[in-house]
PDB file of N, CA and C in Angstrom:
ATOM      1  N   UNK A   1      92.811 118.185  95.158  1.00  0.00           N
ATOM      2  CA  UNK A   1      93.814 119.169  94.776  1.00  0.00           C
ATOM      3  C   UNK A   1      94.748 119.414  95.952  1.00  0.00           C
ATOM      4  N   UNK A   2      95.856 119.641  95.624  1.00  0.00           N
ATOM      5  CA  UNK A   2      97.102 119.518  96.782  1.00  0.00           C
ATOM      6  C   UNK A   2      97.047 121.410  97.201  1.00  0.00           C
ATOM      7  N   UNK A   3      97.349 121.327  98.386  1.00  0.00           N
ATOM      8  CA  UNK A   3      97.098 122.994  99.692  1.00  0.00           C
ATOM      9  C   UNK A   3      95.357 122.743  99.835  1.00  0.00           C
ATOM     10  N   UNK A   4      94.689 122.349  99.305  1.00  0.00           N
ATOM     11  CA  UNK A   4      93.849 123.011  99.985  1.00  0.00           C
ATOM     12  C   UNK A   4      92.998 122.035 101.436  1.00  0.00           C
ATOM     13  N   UNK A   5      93.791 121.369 101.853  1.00  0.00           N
ATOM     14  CA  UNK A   5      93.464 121.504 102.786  1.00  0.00           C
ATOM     15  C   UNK A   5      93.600 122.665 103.961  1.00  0.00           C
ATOM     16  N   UNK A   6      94.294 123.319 103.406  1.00  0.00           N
ATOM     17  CA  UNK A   6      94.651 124.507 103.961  1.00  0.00           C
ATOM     18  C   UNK A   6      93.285 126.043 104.072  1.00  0.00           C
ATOM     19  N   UNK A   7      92.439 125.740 103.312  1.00  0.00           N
ATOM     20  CA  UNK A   7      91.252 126.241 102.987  1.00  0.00           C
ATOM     21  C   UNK A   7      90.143 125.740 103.473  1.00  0.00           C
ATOM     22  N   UNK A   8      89.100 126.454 103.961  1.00  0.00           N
ATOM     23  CA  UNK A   8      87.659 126.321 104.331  1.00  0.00           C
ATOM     24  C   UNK A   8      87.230 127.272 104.106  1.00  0.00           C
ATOM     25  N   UNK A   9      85.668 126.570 104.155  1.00  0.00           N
ATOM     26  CA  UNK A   9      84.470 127.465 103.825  1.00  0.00           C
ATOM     27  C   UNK A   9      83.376 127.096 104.818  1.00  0.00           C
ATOM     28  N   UNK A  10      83.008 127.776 105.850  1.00  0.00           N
ATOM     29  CA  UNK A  10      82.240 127.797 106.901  1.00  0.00           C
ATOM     30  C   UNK A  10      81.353 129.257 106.574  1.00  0.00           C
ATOM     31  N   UNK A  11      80.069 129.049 106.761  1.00  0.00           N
ATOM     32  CA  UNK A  11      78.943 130.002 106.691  1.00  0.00           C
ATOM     33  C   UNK A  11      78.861 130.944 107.482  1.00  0.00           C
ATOM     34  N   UNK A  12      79.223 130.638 108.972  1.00  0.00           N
ATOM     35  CA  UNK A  12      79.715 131.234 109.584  1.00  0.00           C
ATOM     36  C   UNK A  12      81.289 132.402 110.239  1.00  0.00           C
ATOM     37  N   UNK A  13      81.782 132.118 109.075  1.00  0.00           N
ATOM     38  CA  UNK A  13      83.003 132.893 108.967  1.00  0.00           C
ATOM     39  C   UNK A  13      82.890 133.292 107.439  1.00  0.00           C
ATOM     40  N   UNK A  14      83.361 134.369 108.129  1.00  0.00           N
ATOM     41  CA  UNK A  14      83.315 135.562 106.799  1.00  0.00           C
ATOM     42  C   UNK A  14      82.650 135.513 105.890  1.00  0.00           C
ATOM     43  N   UNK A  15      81.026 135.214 105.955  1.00  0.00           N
ATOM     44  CA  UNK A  15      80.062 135.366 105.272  1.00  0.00           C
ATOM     45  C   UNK A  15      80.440 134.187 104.363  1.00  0.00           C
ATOM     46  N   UNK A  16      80.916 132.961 104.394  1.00  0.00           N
ATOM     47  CA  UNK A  16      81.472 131.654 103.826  1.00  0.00           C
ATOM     48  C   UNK A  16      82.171 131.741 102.705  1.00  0.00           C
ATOM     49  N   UNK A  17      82.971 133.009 102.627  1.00  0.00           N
ATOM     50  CA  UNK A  17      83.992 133.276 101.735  1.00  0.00           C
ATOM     51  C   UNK A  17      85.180 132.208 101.854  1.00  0.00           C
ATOM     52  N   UNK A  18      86.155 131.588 101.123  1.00  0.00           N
ATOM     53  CA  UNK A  18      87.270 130.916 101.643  1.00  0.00           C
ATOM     54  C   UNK A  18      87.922 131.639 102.005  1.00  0.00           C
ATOM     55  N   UNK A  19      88.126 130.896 103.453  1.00  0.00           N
ATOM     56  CA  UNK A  19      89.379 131.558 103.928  1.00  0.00           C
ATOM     57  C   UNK A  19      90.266 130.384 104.399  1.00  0.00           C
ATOM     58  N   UNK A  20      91.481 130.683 104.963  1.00  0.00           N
ATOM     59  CA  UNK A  20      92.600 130.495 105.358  1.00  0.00           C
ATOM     60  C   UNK A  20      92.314 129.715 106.418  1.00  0.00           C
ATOM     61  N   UNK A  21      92.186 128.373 107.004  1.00  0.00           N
ATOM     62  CA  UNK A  21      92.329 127.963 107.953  1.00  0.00           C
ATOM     63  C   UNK A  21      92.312 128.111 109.344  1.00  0.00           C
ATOM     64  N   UNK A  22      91.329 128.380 110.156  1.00  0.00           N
ATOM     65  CA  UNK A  22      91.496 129.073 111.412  1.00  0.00           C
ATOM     66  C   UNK A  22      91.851 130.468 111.627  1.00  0.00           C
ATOM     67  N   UNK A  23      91.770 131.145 110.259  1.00  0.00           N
ATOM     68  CA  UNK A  23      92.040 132.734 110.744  1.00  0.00           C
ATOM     69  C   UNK A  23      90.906 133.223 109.649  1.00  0.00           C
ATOM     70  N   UNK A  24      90.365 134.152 109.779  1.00  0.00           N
ATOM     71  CA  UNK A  24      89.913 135.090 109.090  1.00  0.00           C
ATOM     72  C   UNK A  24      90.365 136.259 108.017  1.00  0.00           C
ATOM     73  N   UNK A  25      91.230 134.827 107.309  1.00  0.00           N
ATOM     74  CA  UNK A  25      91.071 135.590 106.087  1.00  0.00           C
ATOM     75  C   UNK A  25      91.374 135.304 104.729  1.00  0.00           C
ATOM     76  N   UNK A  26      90.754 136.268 104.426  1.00  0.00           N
ATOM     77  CA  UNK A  26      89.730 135.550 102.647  1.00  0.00           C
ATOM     78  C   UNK A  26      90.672 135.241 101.733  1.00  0.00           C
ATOM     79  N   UNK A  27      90.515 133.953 100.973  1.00  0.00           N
ATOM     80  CA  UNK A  27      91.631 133.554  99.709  1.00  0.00           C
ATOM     81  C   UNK A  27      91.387 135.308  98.874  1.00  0.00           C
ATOM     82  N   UNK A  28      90.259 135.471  98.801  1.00  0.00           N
ATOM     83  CA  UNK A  28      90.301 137.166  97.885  1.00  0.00           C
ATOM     84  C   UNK A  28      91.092 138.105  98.314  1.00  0.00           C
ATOM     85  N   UNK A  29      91.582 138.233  99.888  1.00  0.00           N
ATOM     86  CA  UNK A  29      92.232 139.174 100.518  1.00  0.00           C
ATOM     87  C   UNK A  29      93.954 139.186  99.553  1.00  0.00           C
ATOM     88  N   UNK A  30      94.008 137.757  99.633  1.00  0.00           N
ATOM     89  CA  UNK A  30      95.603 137.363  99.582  1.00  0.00           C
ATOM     90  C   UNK A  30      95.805 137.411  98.280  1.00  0.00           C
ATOM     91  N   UNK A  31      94.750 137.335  97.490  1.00  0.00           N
ATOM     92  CA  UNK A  31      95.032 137.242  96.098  1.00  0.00           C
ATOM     93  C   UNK A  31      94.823 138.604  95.492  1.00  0.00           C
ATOM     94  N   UNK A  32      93.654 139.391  96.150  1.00  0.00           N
ATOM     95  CA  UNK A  32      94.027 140.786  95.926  1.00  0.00           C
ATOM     96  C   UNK A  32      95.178 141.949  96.562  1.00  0.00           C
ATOM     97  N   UNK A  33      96.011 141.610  96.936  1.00  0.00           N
ATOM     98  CA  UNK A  33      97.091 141.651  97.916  1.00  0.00           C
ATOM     99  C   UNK A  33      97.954 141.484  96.492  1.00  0.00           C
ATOM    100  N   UNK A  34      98.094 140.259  96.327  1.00  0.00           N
ATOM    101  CA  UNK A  34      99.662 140.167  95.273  1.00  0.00           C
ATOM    102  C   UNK A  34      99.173 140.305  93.724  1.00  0.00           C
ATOM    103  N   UNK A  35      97.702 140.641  93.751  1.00  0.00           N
ATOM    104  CA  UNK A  35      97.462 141.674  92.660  1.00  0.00           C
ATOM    105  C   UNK A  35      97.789 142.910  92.222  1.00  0.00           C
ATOM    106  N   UNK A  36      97.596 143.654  93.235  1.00  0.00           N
ATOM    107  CA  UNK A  36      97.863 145.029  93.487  1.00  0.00           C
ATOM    108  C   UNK A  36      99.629 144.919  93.067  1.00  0.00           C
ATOM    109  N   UNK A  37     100.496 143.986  93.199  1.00  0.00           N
ATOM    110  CA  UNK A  37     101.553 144.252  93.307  1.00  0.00           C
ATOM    111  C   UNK A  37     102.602 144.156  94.604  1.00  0.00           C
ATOM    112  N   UNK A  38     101.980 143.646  95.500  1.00  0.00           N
ATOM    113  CA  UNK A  38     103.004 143.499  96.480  1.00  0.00           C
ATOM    114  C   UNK A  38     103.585 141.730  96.444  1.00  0.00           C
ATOM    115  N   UNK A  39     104.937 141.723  96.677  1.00  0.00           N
ATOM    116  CA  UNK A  39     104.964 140.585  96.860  1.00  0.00           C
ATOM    117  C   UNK A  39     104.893 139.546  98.179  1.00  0.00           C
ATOM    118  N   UNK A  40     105.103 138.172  98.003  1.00  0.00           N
ATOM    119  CA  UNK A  40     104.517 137.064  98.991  1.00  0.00           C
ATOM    120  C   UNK A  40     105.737 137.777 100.298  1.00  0.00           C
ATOM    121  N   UNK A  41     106.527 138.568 100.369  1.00  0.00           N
ATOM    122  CA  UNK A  41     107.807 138.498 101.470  1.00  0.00           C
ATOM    123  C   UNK A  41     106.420 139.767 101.914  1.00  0.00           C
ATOM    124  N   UNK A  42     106.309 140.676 101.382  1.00  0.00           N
ATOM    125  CA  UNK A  42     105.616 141.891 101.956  1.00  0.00           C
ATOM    126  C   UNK A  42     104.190 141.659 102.672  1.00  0.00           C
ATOM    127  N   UNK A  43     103.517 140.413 101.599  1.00  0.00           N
ATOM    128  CA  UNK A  43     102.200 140.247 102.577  1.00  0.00           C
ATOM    129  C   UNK A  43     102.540 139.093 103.643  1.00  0.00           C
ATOM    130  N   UNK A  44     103.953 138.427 103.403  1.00  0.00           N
ATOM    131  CA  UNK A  44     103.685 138.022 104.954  1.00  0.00           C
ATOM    132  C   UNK A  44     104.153 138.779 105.839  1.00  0.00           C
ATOM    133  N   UNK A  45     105.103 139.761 105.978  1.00  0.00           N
ATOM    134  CA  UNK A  45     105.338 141.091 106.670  1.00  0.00           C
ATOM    135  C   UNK A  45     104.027 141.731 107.612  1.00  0.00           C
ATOM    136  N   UNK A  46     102.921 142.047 106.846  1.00  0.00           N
ATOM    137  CA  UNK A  46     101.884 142.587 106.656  1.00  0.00           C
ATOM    138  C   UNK A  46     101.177 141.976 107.988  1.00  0.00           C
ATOM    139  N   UNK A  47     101.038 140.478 107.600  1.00  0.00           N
ATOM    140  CA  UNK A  47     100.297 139.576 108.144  1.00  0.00           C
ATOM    141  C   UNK A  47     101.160 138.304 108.773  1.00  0.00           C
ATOM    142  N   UNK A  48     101.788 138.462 109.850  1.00  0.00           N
ATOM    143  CA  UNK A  48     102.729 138.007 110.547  1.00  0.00           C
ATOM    144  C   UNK A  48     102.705 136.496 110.685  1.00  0.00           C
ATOM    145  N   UNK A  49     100.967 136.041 110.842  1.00  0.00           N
ATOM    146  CA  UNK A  49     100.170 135.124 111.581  1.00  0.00           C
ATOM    147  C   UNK A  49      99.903 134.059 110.578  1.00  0.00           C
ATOM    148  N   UNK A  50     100.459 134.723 108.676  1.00  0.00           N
ATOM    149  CA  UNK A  50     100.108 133.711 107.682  1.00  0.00           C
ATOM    150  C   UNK A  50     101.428 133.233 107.300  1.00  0.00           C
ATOM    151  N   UNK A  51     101.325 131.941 106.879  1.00  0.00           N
ATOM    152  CA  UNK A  51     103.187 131.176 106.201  1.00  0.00           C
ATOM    153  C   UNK A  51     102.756 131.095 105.027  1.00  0.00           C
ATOM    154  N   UNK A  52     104.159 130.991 104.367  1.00  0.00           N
ATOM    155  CA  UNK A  52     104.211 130.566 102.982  1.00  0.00           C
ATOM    156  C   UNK A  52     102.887 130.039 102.136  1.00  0.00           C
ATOM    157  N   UNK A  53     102.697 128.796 103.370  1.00  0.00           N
ATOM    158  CA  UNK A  53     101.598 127.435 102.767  1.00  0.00           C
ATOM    159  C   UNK A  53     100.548 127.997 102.598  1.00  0.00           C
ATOM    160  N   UNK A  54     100.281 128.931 103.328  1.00  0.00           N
ATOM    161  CA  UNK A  54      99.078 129.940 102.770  1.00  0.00           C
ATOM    162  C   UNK A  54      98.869 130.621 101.871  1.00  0.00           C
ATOM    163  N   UNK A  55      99.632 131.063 101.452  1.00  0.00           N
ATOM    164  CA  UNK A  55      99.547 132.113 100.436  1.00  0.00           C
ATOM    165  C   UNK A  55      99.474 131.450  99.159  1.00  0.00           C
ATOM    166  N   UNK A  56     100.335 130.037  99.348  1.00  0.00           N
ATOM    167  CA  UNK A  56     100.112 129.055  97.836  1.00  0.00           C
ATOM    168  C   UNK A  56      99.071 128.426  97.717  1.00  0.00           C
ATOM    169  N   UNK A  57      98.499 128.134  99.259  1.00  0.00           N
ATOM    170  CA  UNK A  57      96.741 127.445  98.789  1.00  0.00           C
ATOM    171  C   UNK A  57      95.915 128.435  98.685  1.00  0.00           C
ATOM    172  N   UNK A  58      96.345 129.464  98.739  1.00  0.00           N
ATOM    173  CA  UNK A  58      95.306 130.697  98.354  1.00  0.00           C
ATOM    174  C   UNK A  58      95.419 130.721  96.930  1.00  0.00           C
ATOM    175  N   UNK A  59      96.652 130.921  96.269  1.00  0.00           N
ATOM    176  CA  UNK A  59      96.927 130.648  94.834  1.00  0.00           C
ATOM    177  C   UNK A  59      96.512 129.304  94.075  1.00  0.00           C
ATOM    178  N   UNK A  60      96.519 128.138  94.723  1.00  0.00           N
ATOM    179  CA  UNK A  60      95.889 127.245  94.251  1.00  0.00           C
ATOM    180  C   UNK A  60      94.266 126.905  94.199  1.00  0.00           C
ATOM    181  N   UNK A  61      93.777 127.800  95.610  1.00  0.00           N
ATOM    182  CA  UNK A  61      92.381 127.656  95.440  1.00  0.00           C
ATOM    183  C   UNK A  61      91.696 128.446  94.210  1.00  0.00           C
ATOM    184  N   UNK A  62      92.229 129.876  94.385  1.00  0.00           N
ATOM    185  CA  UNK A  62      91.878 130.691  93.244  1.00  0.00           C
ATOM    186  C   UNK A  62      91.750 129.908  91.805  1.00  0.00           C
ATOM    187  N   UNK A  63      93.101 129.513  91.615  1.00  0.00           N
ATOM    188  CA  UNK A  63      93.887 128.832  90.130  1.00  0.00           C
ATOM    189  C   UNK A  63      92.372 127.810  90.021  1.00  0.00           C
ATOM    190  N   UNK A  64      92.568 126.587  90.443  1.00  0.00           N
ATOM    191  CA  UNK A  64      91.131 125.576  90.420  1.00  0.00           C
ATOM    192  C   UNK A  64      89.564 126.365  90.684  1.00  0.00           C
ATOM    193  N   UNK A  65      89.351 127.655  91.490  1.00  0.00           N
ATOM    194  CA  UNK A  65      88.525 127.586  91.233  1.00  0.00           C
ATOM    195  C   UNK A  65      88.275 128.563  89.928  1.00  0.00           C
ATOM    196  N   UNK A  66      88.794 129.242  89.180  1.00  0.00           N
ATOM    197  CA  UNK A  66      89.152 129.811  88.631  1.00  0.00           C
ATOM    198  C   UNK A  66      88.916 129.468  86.971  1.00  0.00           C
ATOM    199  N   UNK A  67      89.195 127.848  86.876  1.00  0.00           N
ATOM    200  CA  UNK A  67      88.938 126.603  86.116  1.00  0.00           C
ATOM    201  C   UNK A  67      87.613 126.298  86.386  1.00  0.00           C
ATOM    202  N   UNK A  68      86.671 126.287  87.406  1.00  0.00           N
ATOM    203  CA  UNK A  68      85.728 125.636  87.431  1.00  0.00           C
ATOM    204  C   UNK A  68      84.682 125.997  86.438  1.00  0.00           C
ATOM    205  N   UNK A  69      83.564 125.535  86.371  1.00  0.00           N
ATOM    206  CA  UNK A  69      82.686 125.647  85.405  1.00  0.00           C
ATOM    207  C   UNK A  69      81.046 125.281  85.998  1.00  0.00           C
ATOM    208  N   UNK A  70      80.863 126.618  85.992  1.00  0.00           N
ATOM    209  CA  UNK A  70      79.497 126.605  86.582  1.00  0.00           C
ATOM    210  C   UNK A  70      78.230 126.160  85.892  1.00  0.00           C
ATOM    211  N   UNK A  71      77.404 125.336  86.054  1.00  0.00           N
ATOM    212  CA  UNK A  71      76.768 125.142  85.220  1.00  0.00           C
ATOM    213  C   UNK A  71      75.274 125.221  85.856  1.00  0.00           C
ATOM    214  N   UNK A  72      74.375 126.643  85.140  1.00  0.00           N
ATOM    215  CA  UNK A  72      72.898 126.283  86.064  1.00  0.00           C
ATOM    216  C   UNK A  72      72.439 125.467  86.338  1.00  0.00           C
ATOM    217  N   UNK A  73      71.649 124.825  87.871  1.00  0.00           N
ATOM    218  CA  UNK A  73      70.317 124.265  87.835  1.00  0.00           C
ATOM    219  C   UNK A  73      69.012 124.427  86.843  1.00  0.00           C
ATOM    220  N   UNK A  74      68.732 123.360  86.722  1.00  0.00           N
ATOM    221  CA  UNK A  74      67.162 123.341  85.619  1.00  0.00           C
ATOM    222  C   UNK A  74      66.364 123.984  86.528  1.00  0.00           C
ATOM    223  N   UNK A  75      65.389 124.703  86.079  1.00  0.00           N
ATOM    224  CA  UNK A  75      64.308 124.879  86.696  1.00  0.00           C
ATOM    225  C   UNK A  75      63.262 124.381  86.413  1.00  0.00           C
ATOM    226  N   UNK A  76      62.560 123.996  87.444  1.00  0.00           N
ATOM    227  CA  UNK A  76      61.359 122.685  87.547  1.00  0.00           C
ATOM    228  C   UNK A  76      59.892 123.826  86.880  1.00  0.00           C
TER     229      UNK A  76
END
């Protein structure tokens, strides 16, 4: 899927929530951010340190994972 290389998930950062590439912070942050109603000019205002490309692989990670489809393990 195209941005997300822009995304990781390390266990060690932020409890292995996705986040943003070398910063700490959560695709949930950004997406609850332009939930609430603010737009992409205000949360990068906000957050000086994030670009554009972020905020769309945050939207794209959400979007795909969003689509995904979980399906239990059997239990033995």
């Amino acid at each position: 899927m195209k941005n997300l290389e822009r995304i990781t998930l390390n266990p060690d950062v932020m409890g292995g929530k996705p986040c943003i590439k070398g910063l700490r912070m959560t695709v949930g942050t950004i997406i609850g951010l332009l939930a609430s109603g603010l737009t992409t000019e205000e949360v990068l205002k906000m957050y000086p340190y994030l670009q554009i490309e972020d905020i769309m692989a945050a939207l794209s990670y959400a979007a795909w994972r969003s689509e995904e489809i979980e399906v239990p393990l059997a239990t033995a």
